[in-house]
C-alpha atoms as a PDB file:
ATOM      1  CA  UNK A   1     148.174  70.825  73.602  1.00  0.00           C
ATOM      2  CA  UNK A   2     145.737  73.404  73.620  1.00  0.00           C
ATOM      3  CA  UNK A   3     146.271  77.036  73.072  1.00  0.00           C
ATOM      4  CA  UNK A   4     144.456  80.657  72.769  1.00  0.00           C
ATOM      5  CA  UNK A   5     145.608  81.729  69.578  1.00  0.00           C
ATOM      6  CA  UNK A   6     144.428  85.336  67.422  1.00  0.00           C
ATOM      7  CA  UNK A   7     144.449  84.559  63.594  1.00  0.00           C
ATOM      8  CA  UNK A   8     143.046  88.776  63.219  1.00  0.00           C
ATOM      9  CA  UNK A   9     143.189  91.198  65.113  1.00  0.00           C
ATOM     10  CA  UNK A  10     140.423  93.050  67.254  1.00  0.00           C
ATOM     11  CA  UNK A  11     138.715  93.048  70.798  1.00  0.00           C
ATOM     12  CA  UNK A  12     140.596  90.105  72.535  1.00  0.00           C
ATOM     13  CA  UNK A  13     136.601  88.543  73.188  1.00  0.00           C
ATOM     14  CA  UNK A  14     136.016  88.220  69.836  1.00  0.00           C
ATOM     15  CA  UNK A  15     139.513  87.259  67.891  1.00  0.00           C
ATOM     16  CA  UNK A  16     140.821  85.154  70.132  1.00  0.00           C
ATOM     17  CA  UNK A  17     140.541  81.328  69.903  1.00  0.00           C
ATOM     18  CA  UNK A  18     141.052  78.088  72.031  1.00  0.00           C
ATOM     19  CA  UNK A  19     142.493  75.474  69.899  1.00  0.00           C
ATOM     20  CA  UNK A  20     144.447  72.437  69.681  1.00  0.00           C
ATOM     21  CA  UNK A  21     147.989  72.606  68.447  1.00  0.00           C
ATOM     22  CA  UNK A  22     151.250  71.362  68.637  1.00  0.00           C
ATOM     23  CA  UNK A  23     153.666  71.911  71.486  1.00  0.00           C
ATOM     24  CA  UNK A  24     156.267  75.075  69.894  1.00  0.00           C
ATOM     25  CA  UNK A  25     159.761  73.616  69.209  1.00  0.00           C
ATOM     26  CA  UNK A  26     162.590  75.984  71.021  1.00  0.00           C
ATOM     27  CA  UNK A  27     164.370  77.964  68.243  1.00  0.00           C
ATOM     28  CA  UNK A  28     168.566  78.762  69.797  1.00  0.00           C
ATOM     29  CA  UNK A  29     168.907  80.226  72.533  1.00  0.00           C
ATOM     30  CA  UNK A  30     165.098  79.730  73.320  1.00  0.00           C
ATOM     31  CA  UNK A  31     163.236  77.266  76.290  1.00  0.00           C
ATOM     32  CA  UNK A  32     160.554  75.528  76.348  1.00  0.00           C
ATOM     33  CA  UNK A  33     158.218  76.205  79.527  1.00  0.00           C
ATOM     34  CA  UNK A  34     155.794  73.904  80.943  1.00  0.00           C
ATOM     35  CA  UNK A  35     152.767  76.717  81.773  1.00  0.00           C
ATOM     36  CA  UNK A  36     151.888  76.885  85.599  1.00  0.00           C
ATOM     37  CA  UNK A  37     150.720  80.386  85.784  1.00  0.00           C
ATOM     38  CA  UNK A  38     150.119  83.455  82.979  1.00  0.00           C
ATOM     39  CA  UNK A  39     149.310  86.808  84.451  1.00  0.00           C
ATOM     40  CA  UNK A  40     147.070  89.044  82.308  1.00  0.00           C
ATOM     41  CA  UNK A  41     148.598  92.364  81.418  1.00  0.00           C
ATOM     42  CA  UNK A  42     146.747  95.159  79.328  1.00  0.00           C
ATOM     43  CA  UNK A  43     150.283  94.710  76.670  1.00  0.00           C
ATOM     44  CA  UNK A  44     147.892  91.451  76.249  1.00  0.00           C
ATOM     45  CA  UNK A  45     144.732  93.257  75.154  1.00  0.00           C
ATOM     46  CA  UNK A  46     147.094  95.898  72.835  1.00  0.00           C
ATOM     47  CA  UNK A  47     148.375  92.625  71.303  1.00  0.00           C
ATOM     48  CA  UNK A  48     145.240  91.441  70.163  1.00  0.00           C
ATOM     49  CA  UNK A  49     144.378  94.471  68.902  1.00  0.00           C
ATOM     50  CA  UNK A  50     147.478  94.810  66.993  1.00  0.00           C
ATOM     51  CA  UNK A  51     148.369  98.460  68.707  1.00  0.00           C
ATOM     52  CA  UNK A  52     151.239  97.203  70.412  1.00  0.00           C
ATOM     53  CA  UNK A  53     154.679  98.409  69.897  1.00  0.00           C
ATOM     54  CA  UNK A  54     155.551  94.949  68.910  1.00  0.00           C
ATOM     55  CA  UNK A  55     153.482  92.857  66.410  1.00  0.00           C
ATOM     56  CA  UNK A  56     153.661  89.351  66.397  1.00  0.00           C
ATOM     57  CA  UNK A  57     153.220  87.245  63.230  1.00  0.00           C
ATOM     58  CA  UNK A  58     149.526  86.138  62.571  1.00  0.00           C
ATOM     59  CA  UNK A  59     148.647  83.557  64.182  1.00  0.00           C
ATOM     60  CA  UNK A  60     149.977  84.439  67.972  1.00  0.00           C
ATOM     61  CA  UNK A  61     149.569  83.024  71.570  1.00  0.00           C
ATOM     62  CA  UNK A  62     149.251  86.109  73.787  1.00  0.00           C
ATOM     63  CA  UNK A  63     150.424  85.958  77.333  1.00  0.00           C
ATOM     64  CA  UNK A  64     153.443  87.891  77.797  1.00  0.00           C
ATOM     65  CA  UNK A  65     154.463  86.811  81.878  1.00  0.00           C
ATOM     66  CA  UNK A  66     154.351  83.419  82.879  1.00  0.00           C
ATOM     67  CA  UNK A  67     155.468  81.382  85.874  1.00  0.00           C
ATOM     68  CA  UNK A  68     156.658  78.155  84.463  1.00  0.00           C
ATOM     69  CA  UNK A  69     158.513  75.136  84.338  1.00  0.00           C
ATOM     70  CA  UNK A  70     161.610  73.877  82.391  1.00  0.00           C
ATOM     71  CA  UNK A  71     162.012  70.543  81.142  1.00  0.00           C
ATOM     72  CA  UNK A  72     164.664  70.130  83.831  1.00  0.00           C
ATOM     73  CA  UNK A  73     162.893  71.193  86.581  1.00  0.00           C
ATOM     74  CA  UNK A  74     163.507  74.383  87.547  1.00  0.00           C
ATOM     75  CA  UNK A  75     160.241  76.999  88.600  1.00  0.00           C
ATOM     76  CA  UNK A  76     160.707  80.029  86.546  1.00  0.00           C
ATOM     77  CA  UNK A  77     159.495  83.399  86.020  1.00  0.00           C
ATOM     78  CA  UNK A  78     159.946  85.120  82.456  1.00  0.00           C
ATOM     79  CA  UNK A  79     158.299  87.004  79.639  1.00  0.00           C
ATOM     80  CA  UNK A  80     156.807  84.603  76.857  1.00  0.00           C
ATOM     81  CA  UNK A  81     158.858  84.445  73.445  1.00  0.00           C
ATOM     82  CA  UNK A  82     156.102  85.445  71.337  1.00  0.00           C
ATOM     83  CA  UNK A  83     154.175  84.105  69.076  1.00  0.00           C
ATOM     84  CA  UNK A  84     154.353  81.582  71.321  1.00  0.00           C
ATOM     85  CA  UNK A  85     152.939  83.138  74.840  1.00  0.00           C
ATOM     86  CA  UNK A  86     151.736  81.682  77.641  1.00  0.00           C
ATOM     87  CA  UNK A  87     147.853  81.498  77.278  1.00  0.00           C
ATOM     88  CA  UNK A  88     147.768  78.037  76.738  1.00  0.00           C
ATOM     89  CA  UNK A  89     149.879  74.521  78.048  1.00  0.00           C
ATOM     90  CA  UNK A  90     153.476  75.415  76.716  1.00  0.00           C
ATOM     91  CA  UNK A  91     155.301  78.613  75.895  1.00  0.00           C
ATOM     92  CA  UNK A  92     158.635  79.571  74.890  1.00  0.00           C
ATOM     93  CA  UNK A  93     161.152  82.101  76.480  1.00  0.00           C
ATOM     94  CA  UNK A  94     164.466  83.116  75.761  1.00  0.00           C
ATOM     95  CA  UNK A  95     166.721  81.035  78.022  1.00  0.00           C
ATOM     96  CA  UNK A  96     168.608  83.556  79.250  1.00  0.00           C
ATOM     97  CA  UNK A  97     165.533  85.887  80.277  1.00  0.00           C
ATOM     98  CA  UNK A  98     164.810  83.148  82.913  1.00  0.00           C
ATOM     99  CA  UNK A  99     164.468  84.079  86.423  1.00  0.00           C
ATOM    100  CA  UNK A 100     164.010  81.847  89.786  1.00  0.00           C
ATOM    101  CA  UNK A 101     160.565  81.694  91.136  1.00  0.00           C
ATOM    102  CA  UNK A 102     160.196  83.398  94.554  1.00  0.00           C
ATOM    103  CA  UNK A 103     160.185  80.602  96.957  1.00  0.00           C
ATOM    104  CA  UNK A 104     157.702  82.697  99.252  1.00  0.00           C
ATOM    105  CA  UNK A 105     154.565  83.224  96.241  1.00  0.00           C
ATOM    106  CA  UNK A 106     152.295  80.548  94.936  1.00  0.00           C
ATOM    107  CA  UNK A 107     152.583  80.260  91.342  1.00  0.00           C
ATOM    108  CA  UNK A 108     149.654  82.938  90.413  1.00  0.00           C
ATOM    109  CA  UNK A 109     151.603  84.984  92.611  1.00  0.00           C
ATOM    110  CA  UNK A 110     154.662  84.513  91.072  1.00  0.00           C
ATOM    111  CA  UNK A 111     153.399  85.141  87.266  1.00  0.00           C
ATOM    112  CA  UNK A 112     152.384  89.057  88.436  1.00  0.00           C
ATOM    113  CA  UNK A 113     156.118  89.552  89.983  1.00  0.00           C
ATOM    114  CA  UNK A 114     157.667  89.982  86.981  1.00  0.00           C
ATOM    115  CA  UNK A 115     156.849  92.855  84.539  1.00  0.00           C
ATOM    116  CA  UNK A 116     154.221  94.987  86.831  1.00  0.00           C
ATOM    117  CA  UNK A 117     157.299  95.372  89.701  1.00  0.00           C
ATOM    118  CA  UNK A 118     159.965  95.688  87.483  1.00  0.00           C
ATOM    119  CA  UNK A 119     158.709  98.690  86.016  1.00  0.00           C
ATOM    120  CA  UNK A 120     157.430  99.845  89.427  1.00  0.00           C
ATOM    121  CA  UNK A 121     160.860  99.382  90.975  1.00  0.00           C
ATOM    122  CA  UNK A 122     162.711 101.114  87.891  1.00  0.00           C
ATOM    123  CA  UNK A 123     160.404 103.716  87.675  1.00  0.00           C
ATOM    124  CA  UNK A 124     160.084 104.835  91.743  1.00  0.00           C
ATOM    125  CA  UNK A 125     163.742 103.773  92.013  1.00  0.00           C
ATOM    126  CA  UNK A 126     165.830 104.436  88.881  1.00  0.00           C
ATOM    127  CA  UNK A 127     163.878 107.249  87.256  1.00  0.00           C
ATOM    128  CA  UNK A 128     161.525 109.418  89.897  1.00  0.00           C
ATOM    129  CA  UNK A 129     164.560 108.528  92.695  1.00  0.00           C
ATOM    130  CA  UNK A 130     161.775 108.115  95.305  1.00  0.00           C
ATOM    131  CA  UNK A 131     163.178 108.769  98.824  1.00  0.00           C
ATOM    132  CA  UNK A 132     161.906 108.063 102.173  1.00  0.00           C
ATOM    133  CA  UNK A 133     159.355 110.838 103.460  1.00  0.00           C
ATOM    134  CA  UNK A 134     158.284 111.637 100.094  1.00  0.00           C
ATOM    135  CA  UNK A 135     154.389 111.902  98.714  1.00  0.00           C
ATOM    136  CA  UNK A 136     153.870 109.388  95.440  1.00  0.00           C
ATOM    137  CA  UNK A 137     150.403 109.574  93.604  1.00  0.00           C
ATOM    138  CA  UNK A 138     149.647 106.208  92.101  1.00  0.00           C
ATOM    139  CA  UNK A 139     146.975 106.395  89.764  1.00  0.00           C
ATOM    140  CA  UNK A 140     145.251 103.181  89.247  1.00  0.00           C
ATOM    141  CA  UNK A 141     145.861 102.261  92.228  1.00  0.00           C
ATOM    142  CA  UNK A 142     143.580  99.372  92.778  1.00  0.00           C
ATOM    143  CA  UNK A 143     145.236  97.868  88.999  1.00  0.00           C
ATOM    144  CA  UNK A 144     148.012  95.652  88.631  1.00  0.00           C
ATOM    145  CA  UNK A 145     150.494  97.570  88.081  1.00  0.00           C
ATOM    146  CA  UNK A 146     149.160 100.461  90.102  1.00  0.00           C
ATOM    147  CA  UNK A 147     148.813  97.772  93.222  1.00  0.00           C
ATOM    148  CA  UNK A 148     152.875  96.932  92.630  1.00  0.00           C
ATOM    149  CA  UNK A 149     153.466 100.769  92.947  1.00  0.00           C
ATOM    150  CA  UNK A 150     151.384 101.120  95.915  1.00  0.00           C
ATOM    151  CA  UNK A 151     153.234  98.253  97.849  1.00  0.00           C
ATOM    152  CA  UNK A 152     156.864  99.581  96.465  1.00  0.00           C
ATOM    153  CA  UNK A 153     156.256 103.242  97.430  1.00  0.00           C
ATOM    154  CA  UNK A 154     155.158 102.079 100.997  1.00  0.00           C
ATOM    155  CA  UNK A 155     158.133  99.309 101.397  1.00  0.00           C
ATOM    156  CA  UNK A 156     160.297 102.723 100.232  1.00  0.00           C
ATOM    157  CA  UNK A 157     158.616 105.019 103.412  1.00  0.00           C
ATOM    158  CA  UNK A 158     156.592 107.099 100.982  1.00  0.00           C
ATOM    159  CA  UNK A 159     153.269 108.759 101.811  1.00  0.00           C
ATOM    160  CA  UNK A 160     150.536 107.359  98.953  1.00  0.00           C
ATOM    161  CA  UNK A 161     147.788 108.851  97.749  1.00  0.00           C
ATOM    162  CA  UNK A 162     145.893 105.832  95.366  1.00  0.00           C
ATOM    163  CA  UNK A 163     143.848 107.408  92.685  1.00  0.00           C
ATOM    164  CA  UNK A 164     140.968 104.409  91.569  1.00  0.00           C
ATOM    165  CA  UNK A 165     137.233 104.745  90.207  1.00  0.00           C
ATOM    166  CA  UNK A 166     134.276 103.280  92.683  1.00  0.00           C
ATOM    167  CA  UNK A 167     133.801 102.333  95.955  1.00  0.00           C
ATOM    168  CA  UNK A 168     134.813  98.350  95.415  1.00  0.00           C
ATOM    169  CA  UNK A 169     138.231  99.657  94.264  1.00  0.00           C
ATOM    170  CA  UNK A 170     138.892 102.444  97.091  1.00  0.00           C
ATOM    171  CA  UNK A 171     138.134  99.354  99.635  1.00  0.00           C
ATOM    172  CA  UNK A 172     141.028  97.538  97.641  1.00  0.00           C
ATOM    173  CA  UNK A 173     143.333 100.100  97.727  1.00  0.00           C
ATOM    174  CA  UNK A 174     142.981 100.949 101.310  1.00  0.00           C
ATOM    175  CA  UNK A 175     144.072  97.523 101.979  1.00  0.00           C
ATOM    176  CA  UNK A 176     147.169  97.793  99.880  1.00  0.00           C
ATOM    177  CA  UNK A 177     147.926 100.156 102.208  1.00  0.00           C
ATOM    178  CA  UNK A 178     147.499 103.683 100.360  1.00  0.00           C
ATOM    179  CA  UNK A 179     147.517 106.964 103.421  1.00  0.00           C
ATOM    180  CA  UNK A 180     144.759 108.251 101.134  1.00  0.00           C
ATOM    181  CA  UNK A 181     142.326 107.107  98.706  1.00  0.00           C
ATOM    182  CA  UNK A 182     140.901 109.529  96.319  1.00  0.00           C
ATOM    183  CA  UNK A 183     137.921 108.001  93.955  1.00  0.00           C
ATOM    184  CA  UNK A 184     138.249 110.155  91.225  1.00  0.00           C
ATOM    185  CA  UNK A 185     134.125 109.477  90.334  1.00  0.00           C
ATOM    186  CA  UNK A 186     133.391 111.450  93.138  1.00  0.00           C
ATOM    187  CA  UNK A 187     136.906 113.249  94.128  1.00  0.00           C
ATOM    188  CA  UNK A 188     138.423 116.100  92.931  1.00  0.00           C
ATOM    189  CA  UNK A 189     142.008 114.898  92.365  1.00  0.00           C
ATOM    190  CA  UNK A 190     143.501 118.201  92.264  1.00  0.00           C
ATOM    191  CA  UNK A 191     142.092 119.437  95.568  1.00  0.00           C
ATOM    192  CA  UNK A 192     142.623 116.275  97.244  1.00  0.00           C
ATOM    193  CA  UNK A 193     146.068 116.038  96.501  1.00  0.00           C
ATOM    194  CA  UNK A 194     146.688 119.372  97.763  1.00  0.00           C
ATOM    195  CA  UNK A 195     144.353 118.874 100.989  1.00  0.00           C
ATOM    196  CA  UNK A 196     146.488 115.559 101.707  1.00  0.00           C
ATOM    197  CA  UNK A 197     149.964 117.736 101.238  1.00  0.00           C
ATOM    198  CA  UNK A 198     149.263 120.442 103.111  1.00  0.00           C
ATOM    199  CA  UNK A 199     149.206 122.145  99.637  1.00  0.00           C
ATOM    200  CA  UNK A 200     152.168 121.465  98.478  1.00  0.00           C
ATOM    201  CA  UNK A 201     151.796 118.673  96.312  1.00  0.00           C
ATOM    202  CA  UNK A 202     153.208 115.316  95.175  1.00  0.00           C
ATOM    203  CA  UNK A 203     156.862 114.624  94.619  1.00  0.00           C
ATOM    204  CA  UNK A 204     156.237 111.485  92.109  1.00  0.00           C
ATOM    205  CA  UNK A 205     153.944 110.871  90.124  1.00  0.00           C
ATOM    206  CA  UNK A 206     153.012 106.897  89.130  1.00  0.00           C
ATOM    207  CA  UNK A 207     150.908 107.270  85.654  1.00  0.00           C
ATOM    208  CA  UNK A 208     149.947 103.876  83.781  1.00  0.00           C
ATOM    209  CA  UNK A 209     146.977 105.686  82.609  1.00  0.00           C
ATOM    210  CA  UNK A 210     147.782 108.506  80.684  1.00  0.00           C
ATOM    211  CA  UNK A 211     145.068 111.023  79.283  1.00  0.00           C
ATOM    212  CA  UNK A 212     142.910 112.952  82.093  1.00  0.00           C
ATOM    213  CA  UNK A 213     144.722 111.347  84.357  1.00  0.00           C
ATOM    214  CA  UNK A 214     148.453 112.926  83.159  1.00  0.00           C
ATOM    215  CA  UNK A 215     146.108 116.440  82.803  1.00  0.00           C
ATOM    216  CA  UNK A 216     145.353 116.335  86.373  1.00  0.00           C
ATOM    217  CA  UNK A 217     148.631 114.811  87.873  1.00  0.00           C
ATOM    218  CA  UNK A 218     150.480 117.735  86.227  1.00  0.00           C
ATOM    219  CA  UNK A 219     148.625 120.629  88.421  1.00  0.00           C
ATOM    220  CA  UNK A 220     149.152 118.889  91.530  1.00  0.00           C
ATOM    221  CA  UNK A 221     152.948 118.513  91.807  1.00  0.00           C
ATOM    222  CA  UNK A 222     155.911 119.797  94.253  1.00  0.00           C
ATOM    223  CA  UNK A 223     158.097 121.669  93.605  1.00  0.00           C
ATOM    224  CA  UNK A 224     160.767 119.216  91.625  1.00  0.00           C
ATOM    225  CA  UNK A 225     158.133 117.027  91.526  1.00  0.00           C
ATOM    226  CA  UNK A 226     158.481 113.870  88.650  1.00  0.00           C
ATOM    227  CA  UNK A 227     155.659 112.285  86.766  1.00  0.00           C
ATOM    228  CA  UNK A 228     156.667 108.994  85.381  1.00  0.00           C
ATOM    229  CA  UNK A 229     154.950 107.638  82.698  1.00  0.00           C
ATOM    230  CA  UNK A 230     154.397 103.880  82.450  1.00  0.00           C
ATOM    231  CA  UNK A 231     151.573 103.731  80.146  1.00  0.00           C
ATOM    232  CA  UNK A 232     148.022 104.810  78.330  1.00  0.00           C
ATOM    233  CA  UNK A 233     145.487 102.480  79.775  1.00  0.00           C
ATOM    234  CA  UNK A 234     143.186 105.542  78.952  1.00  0.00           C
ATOM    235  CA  UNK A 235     143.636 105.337  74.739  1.00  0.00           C
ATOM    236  CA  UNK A 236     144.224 108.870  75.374  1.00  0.00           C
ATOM    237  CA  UNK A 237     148.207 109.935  74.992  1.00  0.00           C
ATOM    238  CA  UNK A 238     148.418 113.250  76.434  1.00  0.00           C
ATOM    239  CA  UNK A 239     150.665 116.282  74.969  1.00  0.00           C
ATOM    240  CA  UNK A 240     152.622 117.609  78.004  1.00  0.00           C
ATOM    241  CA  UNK A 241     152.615 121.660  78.039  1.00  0.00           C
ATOM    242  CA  UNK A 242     156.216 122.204  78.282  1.00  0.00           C
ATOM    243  CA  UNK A 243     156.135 125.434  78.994  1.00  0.00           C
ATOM    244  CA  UNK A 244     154.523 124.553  81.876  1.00  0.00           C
ATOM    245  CA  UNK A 245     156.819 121.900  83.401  1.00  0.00           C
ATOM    246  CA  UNK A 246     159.414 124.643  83.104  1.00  0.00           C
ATOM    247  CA  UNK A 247     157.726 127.157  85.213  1.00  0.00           C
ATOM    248  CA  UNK A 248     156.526 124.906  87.828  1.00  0.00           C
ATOM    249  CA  UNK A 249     160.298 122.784  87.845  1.00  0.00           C
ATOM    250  CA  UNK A 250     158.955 119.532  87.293  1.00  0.00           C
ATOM    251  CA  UNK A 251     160.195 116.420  85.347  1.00  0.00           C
ATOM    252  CA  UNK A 252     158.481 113.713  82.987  1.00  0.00           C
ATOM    253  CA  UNK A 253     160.152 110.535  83.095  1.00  0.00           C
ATOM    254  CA  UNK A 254     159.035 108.013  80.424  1.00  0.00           C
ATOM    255  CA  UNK A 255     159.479 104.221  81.315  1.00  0.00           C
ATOM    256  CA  UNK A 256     159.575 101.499  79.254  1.00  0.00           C
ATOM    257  CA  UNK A 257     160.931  98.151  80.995  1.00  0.00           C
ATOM    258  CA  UNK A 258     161.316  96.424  78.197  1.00  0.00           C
ATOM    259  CA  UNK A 259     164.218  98.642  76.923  1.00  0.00           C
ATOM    260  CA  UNK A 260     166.419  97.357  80.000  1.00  0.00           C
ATOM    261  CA  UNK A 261     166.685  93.962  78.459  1.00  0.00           C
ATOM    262  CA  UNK A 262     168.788  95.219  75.911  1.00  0.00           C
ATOM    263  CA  UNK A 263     170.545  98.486  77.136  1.00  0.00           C
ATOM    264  CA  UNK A 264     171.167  97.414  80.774  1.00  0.00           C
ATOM    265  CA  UNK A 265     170.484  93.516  81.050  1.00  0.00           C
ATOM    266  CA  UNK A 266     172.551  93.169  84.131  1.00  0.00           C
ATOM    267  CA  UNK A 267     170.071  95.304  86.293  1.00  0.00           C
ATOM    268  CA  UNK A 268     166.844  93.410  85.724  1.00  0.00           C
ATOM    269  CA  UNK A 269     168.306  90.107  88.133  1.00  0.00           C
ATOM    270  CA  UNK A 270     169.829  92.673  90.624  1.00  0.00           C
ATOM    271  CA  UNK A 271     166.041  94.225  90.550  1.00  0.00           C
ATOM    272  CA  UNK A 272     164.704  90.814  90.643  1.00  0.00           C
ATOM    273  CA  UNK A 273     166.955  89.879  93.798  1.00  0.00           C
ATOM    274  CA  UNK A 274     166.042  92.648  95.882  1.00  0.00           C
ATOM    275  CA  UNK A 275     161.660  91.811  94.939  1.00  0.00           C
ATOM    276  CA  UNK A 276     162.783  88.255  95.647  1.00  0.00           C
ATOM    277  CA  UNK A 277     163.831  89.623  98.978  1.00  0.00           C
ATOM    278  CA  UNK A 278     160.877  91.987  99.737  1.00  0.00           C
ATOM    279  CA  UNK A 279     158.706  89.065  98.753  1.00  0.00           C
ATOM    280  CA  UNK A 280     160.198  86.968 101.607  1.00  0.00           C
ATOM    281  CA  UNK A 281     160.055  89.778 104.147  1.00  0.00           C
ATOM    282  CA  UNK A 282     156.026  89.720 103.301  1.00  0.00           C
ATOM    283  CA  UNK A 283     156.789  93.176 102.222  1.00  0.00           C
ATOM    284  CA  UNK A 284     155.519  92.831  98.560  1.00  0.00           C
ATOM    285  CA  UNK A 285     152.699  90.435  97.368  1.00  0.00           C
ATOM    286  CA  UNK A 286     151.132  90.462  94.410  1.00  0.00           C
ATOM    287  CA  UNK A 287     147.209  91.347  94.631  1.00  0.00           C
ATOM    288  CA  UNK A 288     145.649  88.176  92.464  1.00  0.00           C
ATOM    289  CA  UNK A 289     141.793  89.188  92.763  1.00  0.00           C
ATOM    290  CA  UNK A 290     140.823  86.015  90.477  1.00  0.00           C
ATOM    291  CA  UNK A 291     142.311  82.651  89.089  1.00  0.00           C
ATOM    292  CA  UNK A 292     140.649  81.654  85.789  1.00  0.00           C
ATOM    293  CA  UNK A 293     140.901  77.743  83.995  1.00  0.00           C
ATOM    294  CA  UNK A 294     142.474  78.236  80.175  1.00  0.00           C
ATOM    295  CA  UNK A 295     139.158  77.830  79.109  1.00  0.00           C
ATOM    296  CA  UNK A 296     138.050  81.524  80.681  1.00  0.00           C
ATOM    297  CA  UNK A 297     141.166  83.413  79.469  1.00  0.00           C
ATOM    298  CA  UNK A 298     139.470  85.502  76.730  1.00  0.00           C
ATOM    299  CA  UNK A 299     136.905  86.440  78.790  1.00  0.00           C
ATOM    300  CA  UNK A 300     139.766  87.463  81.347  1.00  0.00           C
ATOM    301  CA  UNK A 301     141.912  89.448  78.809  1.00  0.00           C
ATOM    302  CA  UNK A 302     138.715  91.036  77.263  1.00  0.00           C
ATOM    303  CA  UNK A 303     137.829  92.278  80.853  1.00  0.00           C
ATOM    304  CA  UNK A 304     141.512  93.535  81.682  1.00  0.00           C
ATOM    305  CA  UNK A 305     141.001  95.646  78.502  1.00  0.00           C
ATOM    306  CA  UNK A 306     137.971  97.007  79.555  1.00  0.00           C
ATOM    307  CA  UNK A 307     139.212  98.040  82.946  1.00  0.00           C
ATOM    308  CA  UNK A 308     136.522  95.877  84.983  1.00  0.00           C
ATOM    309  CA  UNK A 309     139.054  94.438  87.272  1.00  0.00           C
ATOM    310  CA  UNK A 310     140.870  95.214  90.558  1.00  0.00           C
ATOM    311  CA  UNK A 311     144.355  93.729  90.993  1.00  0.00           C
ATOM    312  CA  UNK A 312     145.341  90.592  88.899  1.00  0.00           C
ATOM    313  CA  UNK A 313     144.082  88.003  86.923  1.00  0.00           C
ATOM    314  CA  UNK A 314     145.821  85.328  86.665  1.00  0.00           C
ATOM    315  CA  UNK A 315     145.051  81.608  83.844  1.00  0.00           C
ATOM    316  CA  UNK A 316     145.991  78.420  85.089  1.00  0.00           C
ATOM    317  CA  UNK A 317     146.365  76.286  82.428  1.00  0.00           C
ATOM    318  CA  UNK A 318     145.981  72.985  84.396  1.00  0.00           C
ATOM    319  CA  UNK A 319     143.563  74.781  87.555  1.00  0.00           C
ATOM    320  CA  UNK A 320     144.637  76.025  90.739  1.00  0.00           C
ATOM    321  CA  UNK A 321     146.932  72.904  91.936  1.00  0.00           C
ATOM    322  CA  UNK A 322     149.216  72.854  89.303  1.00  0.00           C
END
């Protein structure tokens, strides 16, 4: 079979590899998956680069979300079982990780349910609390995971304010739905955000992009207001002023999905039920902007990395009928 595999690490354009190898044997308790689908998620980028909080064993197969197939059948979403991910024919996953493909999305679709959601759902939902009526700021809006919190604030009766950089993406996140678009080339965020609330700011904050971004977010919150952070798409970790979340009375809420698996594992299929059923309703979709052969996945992770896409990107392995 062939597979993208990184032998050093670096820019995913230049250290990663298409080669020919042999199909990964299932260690206990593992699966393997017939590839129909691997969504392309920045962790993918941070992987090649080797600045990911985990670190696979030299040589790896990135591709950390997959919509797949078992050897008995069965249409799956899960997370890849690295080394072995899902940018190439056949991955493995941990059998007990698997979860049902939503009947309602096309395979691309399907691949970008699973880990940009998730975190939006447990971050709006479990940590910021989001209720109906309430203003969420989504920056990154036109992104894939900003995209998932756009469509999760609005299927939760939030007002959203989309934060994105050009023009092209603005367009995008109009049509995602955001109340207001602020292009934050041209925008001032700050003044924006408090034009849009009638000055009194936004009640959650949706931050995958740390840096500026977190700088900004933090002088344009209500009163009670919670910024949750979901990553650092930036490079730049910021160093919250304390002092001044106390005065103002607002919260920061770190998020890391991942952690769920192991201290709540019942709560991921219960979160996975109710997307399952906002994906039927049409509520929910996944924004795939481009499908790319196996052959172009590189290319594709490189320019995830570099920010140069809207939405998702999405390999498939065997082209778009599989």
């Amino acid at each position: 079979m062939q597979a993208w595999r990184v032998h050093r690490n670096g820019e995913p354009g230049e250290v990663m590899r298409l080669e020919d190898v042999e199909r990964p044997e299932p260690a206990e308790g593992q699966v393997r998956v017939l590839v129909r689908a691997a969504n392309i998620n920045f962790p993918d980028a941070l992987l090649c680069r080797g600045h990911y909080q985990v670190r696979p064993p030299l040589p790896f197969t990135p591709g950390v979300e997959i919509c797949g197939e078992t050897e008995d059948g069965r249409r799956v979403i899960t997370t890849a079982a690295l080394p072995h991910g899902g940018l190439g024919e056949y991955a493995l996953a941990d059998a007990a990780g698997l979860l049902p493909a939503p009947a309602a999305l096309d395979d691309a679709e399907a691949a970008a349910m699973h880990i940009g959601y998730q975190t939006g759902w447990f971050g709006l939902h479990r940590r910021a609390h989001l209720e109906k009526g309430e203003t969420l700021l989504v920056h990154a809006a036109a992104g894939g995971v900003g995209s998932a919190a756009v469509q999760l604030g609005k299927a939760a009766g939030a007002t959203v304010i989309g934060v994105v950089g050009g023009p092209a993406k603005a367009e995008v996140a109009r049509e995602l739905g955001c109340d207001v678009v602020i292009d934050r080339h041209t925008d001032d965020i700050i003044a924006a955000v408090k034009e849009a609330t009638g000055g009194r700011g936004a009640d959650v904050v949706y931050d995958p992009v740390g840096g500026d971004a977190y700088a900004k977010s933090a002088k344009c919150l209500a009163f009670e207001g919670r910024i949750v952070i979901v990553g650092f798409t930036s490079g730049e970790i910021p160093a919250p002023a304390l002092n001044h979340a106390m005065v103002k009375n607002y919260s920061i809420l770190g998020l890391h999905w991942g952690l769920y698996a192991a201290k709540d594992p019942a709560a991921i299929p219960r979160c996975h039920q109710r997307l399952t059923e906002l994906a039927a309703q049409g509520v929910v979709k996944p924004l795939v902007s481009e499908r790319v052969p196996l052959k172009g996945a590189a290319d594709a992770v490189q320019r995830v990395a570099d920010g140069a896409t809207t939405g998702r990107v999405v390999v498939i392995p065997e082209g778009d009928s599989r």
